[in-house]
Protein backbone atom coordinates (compact mmCIF):
# COMPACT_ATOMS: atom_id res chain seq x y z
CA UNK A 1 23.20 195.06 138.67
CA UNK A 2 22.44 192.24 137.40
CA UNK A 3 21.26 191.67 133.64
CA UNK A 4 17.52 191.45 132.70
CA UNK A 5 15.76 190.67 129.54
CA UNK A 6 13.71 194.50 129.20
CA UNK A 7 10.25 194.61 127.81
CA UNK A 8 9.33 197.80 125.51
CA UNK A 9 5.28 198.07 125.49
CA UNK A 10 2.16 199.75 126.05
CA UNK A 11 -0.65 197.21 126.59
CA UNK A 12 0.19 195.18 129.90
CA UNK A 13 -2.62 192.89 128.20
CA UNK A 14 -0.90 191.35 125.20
CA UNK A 15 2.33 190.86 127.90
CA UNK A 16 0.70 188.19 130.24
CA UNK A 17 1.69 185.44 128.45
CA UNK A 18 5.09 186.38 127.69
CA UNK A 19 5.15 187.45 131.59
CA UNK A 20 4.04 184.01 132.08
CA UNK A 21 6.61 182.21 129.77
CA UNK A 22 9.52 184.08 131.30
CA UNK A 23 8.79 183.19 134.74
CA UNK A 24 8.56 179.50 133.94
CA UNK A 25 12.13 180.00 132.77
CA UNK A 26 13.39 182.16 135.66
CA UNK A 27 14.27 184.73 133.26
CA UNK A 28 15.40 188.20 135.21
CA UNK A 29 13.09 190.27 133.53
CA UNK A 30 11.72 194.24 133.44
CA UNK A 31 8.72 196.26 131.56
CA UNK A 32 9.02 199.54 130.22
CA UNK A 33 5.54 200.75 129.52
CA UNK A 34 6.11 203.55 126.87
CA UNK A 35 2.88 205.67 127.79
CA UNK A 36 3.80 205.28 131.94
CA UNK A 37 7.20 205.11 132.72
CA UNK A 38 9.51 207.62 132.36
CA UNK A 39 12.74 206.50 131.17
CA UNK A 40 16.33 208.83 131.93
CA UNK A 41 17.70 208.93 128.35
CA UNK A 42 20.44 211.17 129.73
CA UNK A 43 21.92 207.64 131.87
CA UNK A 44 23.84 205.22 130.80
CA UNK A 45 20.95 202.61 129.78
CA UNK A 46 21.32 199.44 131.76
CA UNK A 47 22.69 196.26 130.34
CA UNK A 48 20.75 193.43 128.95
CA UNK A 49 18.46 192.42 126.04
CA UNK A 50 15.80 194.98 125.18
CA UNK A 51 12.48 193.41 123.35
CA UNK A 52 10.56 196.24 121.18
CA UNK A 53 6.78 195.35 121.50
CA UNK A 54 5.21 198.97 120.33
CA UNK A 55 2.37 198.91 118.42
CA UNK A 56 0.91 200.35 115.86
CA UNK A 57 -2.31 200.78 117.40
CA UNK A 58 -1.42 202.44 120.54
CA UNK A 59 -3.27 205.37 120.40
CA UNK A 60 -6.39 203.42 120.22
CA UNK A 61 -6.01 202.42 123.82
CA UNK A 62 -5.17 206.36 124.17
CA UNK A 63 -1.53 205.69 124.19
CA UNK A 64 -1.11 208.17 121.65
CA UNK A 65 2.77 209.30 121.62
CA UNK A 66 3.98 205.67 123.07
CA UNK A 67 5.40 205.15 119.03
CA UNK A 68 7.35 208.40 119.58
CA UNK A 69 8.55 207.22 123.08
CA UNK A 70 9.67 204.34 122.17
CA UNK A 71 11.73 205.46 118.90
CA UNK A 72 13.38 208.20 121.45
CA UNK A 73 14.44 205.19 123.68
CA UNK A 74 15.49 202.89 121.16
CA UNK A 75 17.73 205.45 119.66
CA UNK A 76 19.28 205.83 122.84
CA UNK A 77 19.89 202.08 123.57
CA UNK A 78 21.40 201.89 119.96
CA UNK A 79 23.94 204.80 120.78
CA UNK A 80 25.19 202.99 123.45
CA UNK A 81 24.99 199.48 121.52
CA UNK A 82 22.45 197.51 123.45
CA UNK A 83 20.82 194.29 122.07
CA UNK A 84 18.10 195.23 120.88
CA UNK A 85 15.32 192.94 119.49
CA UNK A 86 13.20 194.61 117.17
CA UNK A 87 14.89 197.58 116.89
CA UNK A 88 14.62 201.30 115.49
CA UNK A 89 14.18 199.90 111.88
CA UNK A 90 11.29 197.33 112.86
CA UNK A 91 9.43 200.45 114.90
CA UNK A 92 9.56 202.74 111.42
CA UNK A 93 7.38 199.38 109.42
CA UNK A 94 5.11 198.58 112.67
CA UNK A 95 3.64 201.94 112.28
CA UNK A 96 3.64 203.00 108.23
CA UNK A 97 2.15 200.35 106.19
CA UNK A 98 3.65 202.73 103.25
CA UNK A 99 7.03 202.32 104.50
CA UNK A 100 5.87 198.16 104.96
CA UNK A 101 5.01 198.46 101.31
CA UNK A 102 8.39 200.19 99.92
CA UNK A 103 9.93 197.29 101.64
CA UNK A 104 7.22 194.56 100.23
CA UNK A 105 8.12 195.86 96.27
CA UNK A 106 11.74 196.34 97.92
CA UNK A 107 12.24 192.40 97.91
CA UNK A 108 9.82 191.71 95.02
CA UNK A 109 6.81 190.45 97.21
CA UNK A 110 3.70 191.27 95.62
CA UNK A 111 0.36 193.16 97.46
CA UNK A 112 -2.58 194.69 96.41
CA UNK A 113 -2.45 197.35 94.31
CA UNK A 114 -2.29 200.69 97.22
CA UNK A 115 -2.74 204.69 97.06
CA UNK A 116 -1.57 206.51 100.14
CA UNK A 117 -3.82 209.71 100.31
CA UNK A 118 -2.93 212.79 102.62
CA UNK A 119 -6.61 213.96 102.37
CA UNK A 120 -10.11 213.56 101.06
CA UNK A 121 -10.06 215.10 97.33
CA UNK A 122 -6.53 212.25 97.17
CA UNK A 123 -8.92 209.62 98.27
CA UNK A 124 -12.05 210.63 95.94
CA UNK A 125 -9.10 211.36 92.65
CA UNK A 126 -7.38 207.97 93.43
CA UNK A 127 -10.52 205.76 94.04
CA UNK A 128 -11.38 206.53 90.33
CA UNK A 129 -8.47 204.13 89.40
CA UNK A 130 -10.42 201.02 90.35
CA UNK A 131 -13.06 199.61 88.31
CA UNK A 132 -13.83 196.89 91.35
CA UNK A 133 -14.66 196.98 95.07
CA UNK A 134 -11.59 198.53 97.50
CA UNK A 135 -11.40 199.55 100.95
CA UNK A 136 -9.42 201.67 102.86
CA UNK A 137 -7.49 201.44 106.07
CA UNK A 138 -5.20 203.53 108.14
CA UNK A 139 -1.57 203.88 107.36
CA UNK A 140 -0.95 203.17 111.16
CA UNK A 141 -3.39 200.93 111.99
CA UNK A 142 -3.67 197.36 113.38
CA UNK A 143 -7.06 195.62 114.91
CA UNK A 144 -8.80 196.69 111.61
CA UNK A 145 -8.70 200.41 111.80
CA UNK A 146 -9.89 202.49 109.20
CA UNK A 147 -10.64 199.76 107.12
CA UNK A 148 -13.96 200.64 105.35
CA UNK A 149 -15.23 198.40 102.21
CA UNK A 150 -17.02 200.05 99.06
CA UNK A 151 -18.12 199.35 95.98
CA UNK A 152 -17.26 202.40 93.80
CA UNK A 153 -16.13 206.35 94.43
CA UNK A 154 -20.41 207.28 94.82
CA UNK A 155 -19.90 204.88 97.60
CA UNK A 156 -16.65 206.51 99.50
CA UNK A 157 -17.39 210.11 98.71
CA UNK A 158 -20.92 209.51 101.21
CA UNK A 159 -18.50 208.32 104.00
CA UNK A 160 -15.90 210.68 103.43
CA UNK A 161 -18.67 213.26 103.02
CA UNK A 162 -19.91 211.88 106.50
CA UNK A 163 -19.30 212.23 110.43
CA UNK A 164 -18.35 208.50 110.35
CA UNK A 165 -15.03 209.47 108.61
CA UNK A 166 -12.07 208.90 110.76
CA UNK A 167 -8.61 210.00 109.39
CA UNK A 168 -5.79 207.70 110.46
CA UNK A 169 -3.83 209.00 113.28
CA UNK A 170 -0.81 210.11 111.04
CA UNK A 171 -3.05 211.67 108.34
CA UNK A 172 -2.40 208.61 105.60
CA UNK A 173 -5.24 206.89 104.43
CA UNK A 174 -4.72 203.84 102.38
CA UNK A 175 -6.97 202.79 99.32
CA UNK A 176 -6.47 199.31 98.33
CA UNK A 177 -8.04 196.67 96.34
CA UNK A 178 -10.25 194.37 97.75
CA UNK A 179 -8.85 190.75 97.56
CA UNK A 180 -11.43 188.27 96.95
CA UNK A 181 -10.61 184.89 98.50
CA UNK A 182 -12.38 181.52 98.42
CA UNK A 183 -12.66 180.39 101.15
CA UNK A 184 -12.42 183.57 103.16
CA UNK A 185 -9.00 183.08 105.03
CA UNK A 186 -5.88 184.66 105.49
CA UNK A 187 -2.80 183.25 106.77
CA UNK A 188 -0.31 184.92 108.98
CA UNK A 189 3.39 183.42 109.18
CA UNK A 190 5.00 183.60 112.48
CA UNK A 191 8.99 184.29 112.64
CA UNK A 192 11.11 184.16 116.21
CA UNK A 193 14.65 184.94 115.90
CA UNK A 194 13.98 185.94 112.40
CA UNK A 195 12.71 182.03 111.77
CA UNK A 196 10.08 180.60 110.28
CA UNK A 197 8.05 178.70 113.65
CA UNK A 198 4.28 178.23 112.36
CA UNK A 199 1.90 179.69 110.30
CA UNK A 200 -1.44 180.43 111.50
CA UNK A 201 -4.84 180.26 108.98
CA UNK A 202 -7.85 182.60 109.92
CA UNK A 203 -11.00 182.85 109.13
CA UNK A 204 -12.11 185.94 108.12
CA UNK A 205 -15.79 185.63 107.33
CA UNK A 206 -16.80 187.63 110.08
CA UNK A 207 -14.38 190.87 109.31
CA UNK A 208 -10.96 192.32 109.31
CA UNK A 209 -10.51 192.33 112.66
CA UNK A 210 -7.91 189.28 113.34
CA UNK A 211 -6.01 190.46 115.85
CA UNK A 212 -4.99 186.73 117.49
CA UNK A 213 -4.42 187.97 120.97
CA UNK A 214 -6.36 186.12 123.18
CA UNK A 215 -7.90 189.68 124.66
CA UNK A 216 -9.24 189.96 121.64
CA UNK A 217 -10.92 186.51 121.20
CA UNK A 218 -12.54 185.68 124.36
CA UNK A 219 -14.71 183.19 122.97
CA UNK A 220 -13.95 180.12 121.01
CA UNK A 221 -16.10 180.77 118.31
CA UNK A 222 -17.26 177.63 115.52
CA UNK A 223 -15.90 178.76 112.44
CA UNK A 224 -16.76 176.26 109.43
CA UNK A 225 -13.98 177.46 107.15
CA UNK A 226 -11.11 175.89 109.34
CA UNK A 227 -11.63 172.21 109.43
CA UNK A 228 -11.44 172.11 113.47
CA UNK A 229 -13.89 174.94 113.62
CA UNK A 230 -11.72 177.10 115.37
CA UNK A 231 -11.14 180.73 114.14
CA UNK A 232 -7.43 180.04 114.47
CA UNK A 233 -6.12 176.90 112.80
CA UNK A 234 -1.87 175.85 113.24
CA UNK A 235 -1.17 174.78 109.89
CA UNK A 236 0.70 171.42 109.89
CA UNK A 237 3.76 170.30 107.23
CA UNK A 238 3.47 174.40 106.02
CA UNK A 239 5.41 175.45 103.25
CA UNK A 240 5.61 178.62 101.02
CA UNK A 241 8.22 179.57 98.64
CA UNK A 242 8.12 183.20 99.48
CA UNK A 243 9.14 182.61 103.03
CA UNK A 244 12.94 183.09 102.22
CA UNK A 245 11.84 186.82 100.70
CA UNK A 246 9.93 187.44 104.06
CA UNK A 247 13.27 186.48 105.81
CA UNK A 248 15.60 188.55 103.59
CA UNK A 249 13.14 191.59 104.89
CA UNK A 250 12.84 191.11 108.15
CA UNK A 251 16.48 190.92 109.02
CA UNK A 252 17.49 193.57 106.40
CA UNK A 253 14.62 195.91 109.03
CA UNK A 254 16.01 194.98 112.24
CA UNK A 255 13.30 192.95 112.67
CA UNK A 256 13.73 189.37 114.48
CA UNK A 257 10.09 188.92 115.90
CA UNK A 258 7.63 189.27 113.63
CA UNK A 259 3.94 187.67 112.12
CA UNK A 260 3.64 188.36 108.13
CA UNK A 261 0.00 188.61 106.76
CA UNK A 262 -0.82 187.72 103.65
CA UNK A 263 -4.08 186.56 101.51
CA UNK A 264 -5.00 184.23 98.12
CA UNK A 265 -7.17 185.35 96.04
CA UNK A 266 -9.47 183.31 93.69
CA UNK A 267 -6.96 182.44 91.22
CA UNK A 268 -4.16 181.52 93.27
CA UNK A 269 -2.23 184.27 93.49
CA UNK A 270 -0.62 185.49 97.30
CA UNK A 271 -0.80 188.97 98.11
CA UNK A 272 0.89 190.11 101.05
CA UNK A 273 -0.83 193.19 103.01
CA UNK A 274 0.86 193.65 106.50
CA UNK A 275 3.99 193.03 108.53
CA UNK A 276 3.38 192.75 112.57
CA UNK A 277 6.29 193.48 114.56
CA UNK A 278 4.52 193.21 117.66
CA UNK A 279 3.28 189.91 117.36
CA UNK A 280 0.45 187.59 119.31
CA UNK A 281 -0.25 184.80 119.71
CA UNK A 282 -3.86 182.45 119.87
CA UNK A 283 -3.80 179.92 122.54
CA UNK A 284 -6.89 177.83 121.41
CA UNK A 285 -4.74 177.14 118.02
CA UNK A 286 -1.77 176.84 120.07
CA UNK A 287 -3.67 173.61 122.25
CA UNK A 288 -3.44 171.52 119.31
CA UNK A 289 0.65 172.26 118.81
CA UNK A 290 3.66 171.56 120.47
CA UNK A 291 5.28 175.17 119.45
CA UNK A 292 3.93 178.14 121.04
CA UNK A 293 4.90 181.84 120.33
CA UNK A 294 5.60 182.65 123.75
CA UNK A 295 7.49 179.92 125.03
CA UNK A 296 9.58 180.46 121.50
CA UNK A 297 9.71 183.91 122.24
CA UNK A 298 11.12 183.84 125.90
CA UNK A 299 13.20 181.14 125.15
CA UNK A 300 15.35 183.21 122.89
CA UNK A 301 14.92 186.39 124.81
CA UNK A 302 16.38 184.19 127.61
CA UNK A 303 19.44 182.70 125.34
CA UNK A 304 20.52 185.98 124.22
CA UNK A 305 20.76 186.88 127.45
CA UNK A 306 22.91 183.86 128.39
CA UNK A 307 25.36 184.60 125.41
CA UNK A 308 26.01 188.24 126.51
CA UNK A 309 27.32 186.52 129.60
CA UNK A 310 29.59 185.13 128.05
CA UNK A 311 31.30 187.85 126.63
């Protein structure tokens, strides 16, 4: 049989483009869809390279066990040494920001001050420890869930007190403190093959939902914080002296493909807030650039198929 890359998902969405890429390359190439296909993890797994694109968020597209499917499979491709990009490690930080966090203070990488709370009474006793606005989000999140801004504990205890509640999937709430930047941006810093390719500014004026996939932007908004309007902005001759920290972590995780969040607040100061293992890409940005995430990633998915051939 011949050798294929293998692609490890639950959103057929977010993998046109990369479906796209690969074909341009005439890359052999499978999907496993973690939430569809039922995969024989009492086989010998095939040969090839085996991309890990679970996220975090599947159960919001009622995917709900495709995390648990996927670390099942991934497990099994590591017993019988597969290549695996993105592997067991990276699937534990794409969906625990509180294990993302160990790993953040881990390497000395500073974010906002957190609480992880199992329950409502943790979330009312912890929010007392901020004399400023927070928010909360879910500990397996992604496209903004669970994240809820207030202004003091009065404040949280009449949502938590309310039907609008909603407990993150794996019962870990997050209180954080709210960040203020000026302008209102964040900027995520793409990685392929555990390098540094581009980093990406957004504007986040409108909310915390930044997801970059172009499913989730359907319109090219004007967006006056980013100087070509666009909500997605490339940033050219990029540099950041924490990038070598964000390197050290990724490939210390298993991680090889990866988009790092972090914001500035008013004084200057980078705080770091979430690590994306299953990373997208924004093709309006992408216009104005000769790199591209997809291209970048198939192209190595595609080499590292290449070298196993010549074992």
């Amino acid at each position: 049989m011949i050798k294929q890359v293998y692609i490890i998902h639950e959103n057929d969405e977010w993998v046109v483009p990369l479906r796209e890429e690969l074909k341009k390359i005439n890359a052999p190439f499978n999907e496993w869809h973690m939430d569809r296909d039922k995969i024989d993890t009492s086989k010998v797994p095939p040969n090839g390279v085996f991309y890990n694109r679970m996220s975090a968020s599947s159960h919001s597209r009622g995917h709900r066990y495709a995390p648990e499917n996927t670390k099942k499979v991934l497990k099994w491709l590591e017993n019988h040494n597969r290549r695996i990009i993105n592997n067991s490690k990276a699937l534990i930080l794409e969906i625990s920001k509180q294990a993302q966090y160990r790993e953040l203070e881990n390497y000395n990488i500073r974010f906002p001050q957190t609480f992880f709370c199992n329950n409502k009474d943790s979330l009312l006793e912890n929010s007392n420890n901020f004399d400023k606005p927070f928010i909360t989000k879910h500990n397996r999140g992604g496209r903004g869930l669970g994240i809820k801004y207030f202004n003091n504990t009065s404040e949280l205890e009449k949502y938590v007190s309310s039907s609008q509640f909603q407990p993150s999937i794996d019962g870990i709430t997050l209180l954080q403190e709210y960040i203020v930047a000026e302008p209102q941006i964040i900027t995520r810093v793409e990685f392929v093959n555990s390098k540094l390719l581009y980093a990406v500014q957004v504007d986040a004026t409108e909310g915390f939902e930044l997801c970059p996939a172009d499913p989730c932007n359907l319109e090219e908004k004007y967006c006056p914080v980013n100087p070509d309007g666009n909500k997605f902005m490339i940033l050219k001759n990029y540099k950041n002296d924490e990038i070598f920290k964000y390197q050290s972590l990724i490939k210390s995780n298993g991680i090889e493909v990866a988009g790092i969040e972090y914001i500035k607040s008013k004084n200057g100061q980078c705080y770091t807030y979430d690590i994306n293992t299953n990373t997208n890409y924004n093709s309006i940005a992408e216009k104005k650039s000769s790199l591209k995430g997809m291209q970048a990633i198939a192209k190595f998915l595609l080499d590292e198929l290449n070298y196993q051939d010549k074992d």
